[in-house]
Protein backbone atom coordinates (compact mmCIF):
# COMPACT_ATOMS: atom_id res chain seq x y z
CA UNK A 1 -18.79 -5.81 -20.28
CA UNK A 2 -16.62 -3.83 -18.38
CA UNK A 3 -16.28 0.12 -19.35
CA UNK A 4 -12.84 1.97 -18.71
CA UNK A 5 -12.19 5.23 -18.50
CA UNK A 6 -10.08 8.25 -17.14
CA UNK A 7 -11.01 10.07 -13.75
CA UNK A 8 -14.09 12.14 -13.86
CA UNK A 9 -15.23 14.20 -10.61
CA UNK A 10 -18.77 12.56 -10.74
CA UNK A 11 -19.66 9.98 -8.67
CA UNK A 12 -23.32 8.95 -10.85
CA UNK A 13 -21.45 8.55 -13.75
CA UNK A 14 -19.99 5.03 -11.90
CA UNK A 15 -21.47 1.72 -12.54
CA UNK A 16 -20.47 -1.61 -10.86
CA UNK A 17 -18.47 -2.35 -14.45
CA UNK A 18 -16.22 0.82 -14.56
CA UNK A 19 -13.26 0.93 -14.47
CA UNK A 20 -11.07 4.04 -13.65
CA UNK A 21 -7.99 4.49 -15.41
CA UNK A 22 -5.44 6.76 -13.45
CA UNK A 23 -2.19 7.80 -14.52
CA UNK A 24 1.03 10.15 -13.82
CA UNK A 25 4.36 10.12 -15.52
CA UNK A 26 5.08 6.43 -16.50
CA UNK A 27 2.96 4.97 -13.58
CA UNK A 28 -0.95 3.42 -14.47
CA UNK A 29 -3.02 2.11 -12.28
CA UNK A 30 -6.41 0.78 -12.75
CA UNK A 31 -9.53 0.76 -9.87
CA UNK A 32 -12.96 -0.51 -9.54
CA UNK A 33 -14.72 1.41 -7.19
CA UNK A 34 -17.46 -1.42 -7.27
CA UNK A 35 -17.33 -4.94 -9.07
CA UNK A 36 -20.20 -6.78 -9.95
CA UNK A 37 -18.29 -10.10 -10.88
CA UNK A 38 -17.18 -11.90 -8.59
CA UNK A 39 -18.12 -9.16 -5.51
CA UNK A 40 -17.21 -6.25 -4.01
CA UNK A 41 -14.95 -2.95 -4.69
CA UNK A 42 -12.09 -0.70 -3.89
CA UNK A 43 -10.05 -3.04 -5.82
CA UNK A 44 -6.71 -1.71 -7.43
CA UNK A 45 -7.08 -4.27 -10.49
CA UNK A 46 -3.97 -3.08 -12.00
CA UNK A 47 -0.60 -1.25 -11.38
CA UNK A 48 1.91 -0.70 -14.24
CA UNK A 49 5.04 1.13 -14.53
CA UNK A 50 6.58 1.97 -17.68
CA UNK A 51 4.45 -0.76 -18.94
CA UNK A 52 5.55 -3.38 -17.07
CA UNK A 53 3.05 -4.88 -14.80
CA UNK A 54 3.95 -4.25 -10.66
CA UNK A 55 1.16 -5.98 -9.21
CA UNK A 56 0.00 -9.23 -10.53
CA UNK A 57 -3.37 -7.93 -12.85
CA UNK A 58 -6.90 -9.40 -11.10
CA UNK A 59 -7.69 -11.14 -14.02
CA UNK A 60 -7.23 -14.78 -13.64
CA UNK A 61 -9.55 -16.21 -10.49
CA UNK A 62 -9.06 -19.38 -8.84
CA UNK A 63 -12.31 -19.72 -6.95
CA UNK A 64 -11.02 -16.33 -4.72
CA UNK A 65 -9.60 -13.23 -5.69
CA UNK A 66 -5.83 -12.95 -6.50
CA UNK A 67 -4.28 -10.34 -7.88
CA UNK A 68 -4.17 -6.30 -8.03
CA UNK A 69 -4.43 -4.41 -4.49
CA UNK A 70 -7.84 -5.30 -2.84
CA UNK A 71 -8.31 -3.18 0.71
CA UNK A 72 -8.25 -5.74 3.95
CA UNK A 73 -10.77 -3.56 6.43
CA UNK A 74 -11.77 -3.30 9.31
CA UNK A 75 -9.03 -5.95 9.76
CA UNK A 76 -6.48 -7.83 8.08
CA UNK A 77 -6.45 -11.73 8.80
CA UNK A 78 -8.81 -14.15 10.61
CA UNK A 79 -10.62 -12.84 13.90
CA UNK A 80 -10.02 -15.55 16.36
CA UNK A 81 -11.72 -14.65 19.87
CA UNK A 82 -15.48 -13.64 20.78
CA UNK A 83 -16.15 -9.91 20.92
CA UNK A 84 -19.63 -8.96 21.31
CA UNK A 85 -20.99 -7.45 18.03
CA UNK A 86 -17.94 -8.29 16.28
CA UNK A 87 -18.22 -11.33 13.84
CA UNK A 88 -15.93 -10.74 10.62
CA UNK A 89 -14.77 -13.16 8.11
CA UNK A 90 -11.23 -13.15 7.09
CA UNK A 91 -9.73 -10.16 5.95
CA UNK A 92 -13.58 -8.10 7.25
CA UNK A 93 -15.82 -6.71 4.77
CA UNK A 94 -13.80 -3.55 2.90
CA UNK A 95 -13.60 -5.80 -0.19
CA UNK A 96 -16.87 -7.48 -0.56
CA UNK A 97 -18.65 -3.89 -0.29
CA UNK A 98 -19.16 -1.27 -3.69
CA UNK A 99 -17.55 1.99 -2.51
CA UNK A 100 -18.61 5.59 -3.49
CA UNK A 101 -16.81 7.77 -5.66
CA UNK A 102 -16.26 10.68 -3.63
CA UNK A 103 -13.67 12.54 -6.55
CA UNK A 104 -11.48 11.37 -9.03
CA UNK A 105 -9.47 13.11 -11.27
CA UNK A 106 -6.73 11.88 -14.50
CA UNK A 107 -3.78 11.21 -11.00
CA UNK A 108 -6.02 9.96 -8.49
CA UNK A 109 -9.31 8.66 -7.08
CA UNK A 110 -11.44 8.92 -3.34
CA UNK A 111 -13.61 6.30 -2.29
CA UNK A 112 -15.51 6.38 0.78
CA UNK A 113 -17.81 3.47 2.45
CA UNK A 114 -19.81 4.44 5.26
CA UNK A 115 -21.45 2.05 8.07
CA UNK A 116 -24.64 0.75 7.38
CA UNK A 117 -27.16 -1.87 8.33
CA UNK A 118 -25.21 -4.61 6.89
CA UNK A 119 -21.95 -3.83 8.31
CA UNK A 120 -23.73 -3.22 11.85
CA UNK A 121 -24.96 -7.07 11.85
CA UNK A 122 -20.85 -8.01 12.01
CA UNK A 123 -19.00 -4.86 12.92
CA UNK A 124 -21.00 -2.98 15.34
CA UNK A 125 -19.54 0.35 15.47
CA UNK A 126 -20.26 3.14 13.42
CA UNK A 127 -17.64 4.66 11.05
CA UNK A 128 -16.93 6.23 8.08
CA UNK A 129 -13.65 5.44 5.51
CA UNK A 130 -12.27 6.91 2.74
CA UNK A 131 -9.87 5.58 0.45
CA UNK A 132 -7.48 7.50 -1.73
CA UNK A 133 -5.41 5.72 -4.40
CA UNK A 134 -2.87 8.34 -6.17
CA UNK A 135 -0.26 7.41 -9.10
CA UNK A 136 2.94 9.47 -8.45
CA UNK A 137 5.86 9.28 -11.22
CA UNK A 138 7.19 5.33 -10.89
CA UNK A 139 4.82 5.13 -7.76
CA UNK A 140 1.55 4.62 -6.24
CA UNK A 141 0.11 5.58 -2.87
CA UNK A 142 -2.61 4.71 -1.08
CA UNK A 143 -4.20 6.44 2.04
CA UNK A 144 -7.21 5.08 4.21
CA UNK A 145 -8.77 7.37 6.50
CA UNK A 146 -11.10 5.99 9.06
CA UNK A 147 -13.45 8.14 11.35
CA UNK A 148 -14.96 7.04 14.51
CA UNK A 149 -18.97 7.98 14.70
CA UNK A 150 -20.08 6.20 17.43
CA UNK A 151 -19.85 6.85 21.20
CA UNK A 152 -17.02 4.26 22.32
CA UNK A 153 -13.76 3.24 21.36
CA UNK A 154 -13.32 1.83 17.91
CA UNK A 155 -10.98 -1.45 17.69
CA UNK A 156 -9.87 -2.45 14.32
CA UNK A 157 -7.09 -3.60 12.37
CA UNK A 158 -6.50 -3.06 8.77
CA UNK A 159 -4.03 -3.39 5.81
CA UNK A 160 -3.37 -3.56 2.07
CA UNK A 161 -2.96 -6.97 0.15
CA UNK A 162 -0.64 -5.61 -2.86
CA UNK A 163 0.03 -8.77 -5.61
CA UNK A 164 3.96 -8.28 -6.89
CA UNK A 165 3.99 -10.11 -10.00
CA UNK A 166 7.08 -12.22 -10.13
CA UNK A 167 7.89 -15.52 -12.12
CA UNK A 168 7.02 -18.36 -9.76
CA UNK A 169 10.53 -20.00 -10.53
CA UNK A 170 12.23 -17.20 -9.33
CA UNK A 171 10.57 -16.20 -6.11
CA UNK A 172 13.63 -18.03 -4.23
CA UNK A 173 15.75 -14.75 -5.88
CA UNK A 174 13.92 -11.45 -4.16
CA UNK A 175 15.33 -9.96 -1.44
CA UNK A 176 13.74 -8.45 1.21
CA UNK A 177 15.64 -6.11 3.99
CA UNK A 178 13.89 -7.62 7.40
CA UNK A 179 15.93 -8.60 9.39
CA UNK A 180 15.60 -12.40 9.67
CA UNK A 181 14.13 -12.59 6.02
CA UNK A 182 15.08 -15.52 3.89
CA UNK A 183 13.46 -16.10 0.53
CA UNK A 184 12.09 -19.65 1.64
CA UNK A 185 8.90 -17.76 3.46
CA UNK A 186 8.04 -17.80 -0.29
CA UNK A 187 8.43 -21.76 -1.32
CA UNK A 188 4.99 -22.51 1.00
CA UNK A 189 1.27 -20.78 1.58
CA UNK A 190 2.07 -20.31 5.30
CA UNK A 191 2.69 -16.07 5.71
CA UNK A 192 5.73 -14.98 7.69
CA UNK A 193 4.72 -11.62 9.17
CA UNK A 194 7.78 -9.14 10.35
CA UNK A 195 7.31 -6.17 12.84
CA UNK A 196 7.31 -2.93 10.82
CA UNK A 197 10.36 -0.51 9.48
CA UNK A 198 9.14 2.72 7.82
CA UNK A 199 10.84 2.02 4.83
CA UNK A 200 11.52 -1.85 3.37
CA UNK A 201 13.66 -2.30 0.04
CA UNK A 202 12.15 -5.49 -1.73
CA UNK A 203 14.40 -6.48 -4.59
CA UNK A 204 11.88 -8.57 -7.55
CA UNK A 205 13.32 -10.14 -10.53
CA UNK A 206 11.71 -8.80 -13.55
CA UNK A 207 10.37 -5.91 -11.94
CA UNK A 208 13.99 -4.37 -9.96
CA UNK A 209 13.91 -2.65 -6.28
CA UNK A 210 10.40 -1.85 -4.63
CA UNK A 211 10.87 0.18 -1.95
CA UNK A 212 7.58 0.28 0.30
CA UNK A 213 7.06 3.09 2.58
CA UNK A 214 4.55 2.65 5.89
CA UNK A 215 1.92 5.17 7.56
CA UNK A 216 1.13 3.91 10.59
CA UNK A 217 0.97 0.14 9.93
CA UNK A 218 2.56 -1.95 12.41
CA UNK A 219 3.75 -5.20 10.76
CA UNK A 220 4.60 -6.30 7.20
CA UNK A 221 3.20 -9.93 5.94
CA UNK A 222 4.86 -11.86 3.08
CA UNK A 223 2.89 -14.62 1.61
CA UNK A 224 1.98 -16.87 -1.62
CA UNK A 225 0.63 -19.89 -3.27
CA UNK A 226 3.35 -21.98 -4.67
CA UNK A 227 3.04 -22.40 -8.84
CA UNK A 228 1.51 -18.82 -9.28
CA UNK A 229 3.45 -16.04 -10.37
CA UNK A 230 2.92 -13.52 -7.25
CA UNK A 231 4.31 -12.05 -4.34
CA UNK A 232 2.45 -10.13 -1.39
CA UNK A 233 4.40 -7.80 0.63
CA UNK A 234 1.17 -6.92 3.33
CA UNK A 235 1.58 -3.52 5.21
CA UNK A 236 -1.36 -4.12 7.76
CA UNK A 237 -2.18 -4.64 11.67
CA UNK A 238 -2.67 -8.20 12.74
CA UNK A 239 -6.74 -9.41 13.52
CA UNK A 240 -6.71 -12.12 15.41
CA UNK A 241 -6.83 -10.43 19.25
CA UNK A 242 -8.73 -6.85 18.98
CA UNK A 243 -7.97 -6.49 22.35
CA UNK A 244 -4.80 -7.11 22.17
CA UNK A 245 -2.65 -2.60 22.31
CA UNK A 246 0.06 -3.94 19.60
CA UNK A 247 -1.94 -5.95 17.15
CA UNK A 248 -4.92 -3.14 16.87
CA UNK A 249 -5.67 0.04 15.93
CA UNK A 250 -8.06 1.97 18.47
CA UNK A 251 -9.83 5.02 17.05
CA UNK A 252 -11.80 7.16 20.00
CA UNK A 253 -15.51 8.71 19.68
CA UNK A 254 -15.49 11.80 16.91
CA UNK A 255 -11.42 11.03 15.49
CA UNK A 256 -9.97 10.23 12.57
CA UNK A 257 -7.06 8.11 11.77
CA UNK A 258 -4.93 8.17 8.85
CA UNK A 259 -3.00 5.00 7.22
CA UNK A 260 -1.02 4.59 3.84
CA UNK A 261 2.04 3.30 2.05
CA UNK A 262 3.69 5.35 -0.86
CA UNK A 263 5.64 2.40 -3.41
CA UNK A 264 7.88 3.49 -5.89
CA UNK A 265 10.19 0.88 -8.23
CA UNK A 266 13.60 1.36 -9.20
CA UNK A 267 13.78 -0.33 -12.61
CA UNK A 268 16.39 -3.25 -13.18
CA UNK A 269 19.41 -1.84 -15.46
């Protein structure tokens, strides 16, 4: 049975069936810092506004996770080349992992996930993340902090997988302001993935304008699965060459970097 409640400051008081209840002005979000059914944590399950659900809820499954905001780290995609000690599945291990509660209160929650031996067996390099989600009036932001604790380079690329609920008939009627974009990306289960402007203006029937704001993330991914009633608008890096300067993030011995996207909606009138 899963327990909710609102933010409390202790991280014992957490089991792998809570979830945390955040809220601020007319925007509620919902987290599981760990989930026991089907796996993993970190997971924004819900995200409301005024009542009306923003991101798709995660709580129909259809063999994999859809829905909510789960965390893509340390990379976003499928890993396609050999790098020694580096063998992640797709989308790395961020989500399949319970996360600490490092402090929560009624606004806002901290998670952190450190490296351990698991991790090391597929990801050899030492870090530690933390992982802030914050409900603003009409918005939500999220901020992932990432801390290099070994003694060489770090290569990684991470992102967000955010759900946008939206009737499945009517995905051919959002608007997106990439250049390029045409609403068609959204009639197949192939993504379309768009070099990054700070600021992108997605207009959603049902919900109005979502404007998405990016901290540091390079490219923007749009992708469904026809007949179900979501969007995803991906701020993220791109996995599939960690060697490659523009599709990676490189974090050196003893720093810190710092990646987020604030989202606020602009109801319809």
């Amino acid at each position: 049975m899963t327990k909710r409640q609102s933010g409390v400051p202790k991280s014992e008081q957490f089991t792998d069936s809570t979830e945390i209840v955040l809220e601020s002005g007319n925007s509620r979000a919902v987290v599981k810092p760990a989930d026991d059914e089907p796996r993993g944590g970190a997971l924004v399950t819900e995200w409301k506004v005024g009542g009306n659900d923003i991101y798709f809820p995660d709580t129909q499954r259809y063999g994999s996770r859809r829905g909510g905001c789960p965390i893509l780290f340390p990379i976003a995609g499928k890993f396609e080349r050999e790098l020694p000690g580096v063998e992640l599945p797709q989308h790395g291990f961020g989500r399949d992992l319970p996360w600490a509660v490092e402090q929560s209160d009624e606004r806002g929650i901290v998670l952190a996930l450190e490296s351990n031996e698991k991790t090391a067996a597929i990801y050899r390099y030492p870090f530690r993340a933390r992982y802030s989600v914050t409900t603003i009036d009409s918005g939500l932001i999220q901020r992932l902090e990432v801390e290099n604790r070994g003694t060489e380079p770090m290569p990684l690329a991470p992102g967000f997988h955010p759900y946008f609920r939206v009737e499945d008939a009517r995905k051919r009627d959002i608007e997106i302001d990439f250049e390029d974009y045409s609403s068609g990306v959204f009639s197949h289960d192939q993504s379309e993935t768009y070099d990054s402007q700070e600021v992108v203006h997605a207009h959603i029937p049902g919900t109005g304008t979502v404007q998405l704001v990016s901290e540091g993330f390079p490219f923007w991914t749009l992708w469904t699965e026809p007949g179900r009633d979501f969007v995803c608008i991906e701020p993220r890096f791109r996995a599939k060459d960690l060697d490659d300067p523009k599709e990676r993030l490189t974090i050196e011995p003893g720093e810190t970097a710092v990646l987020g996207t604030q989202t606020r909606v602009i109801p319809e009138t």
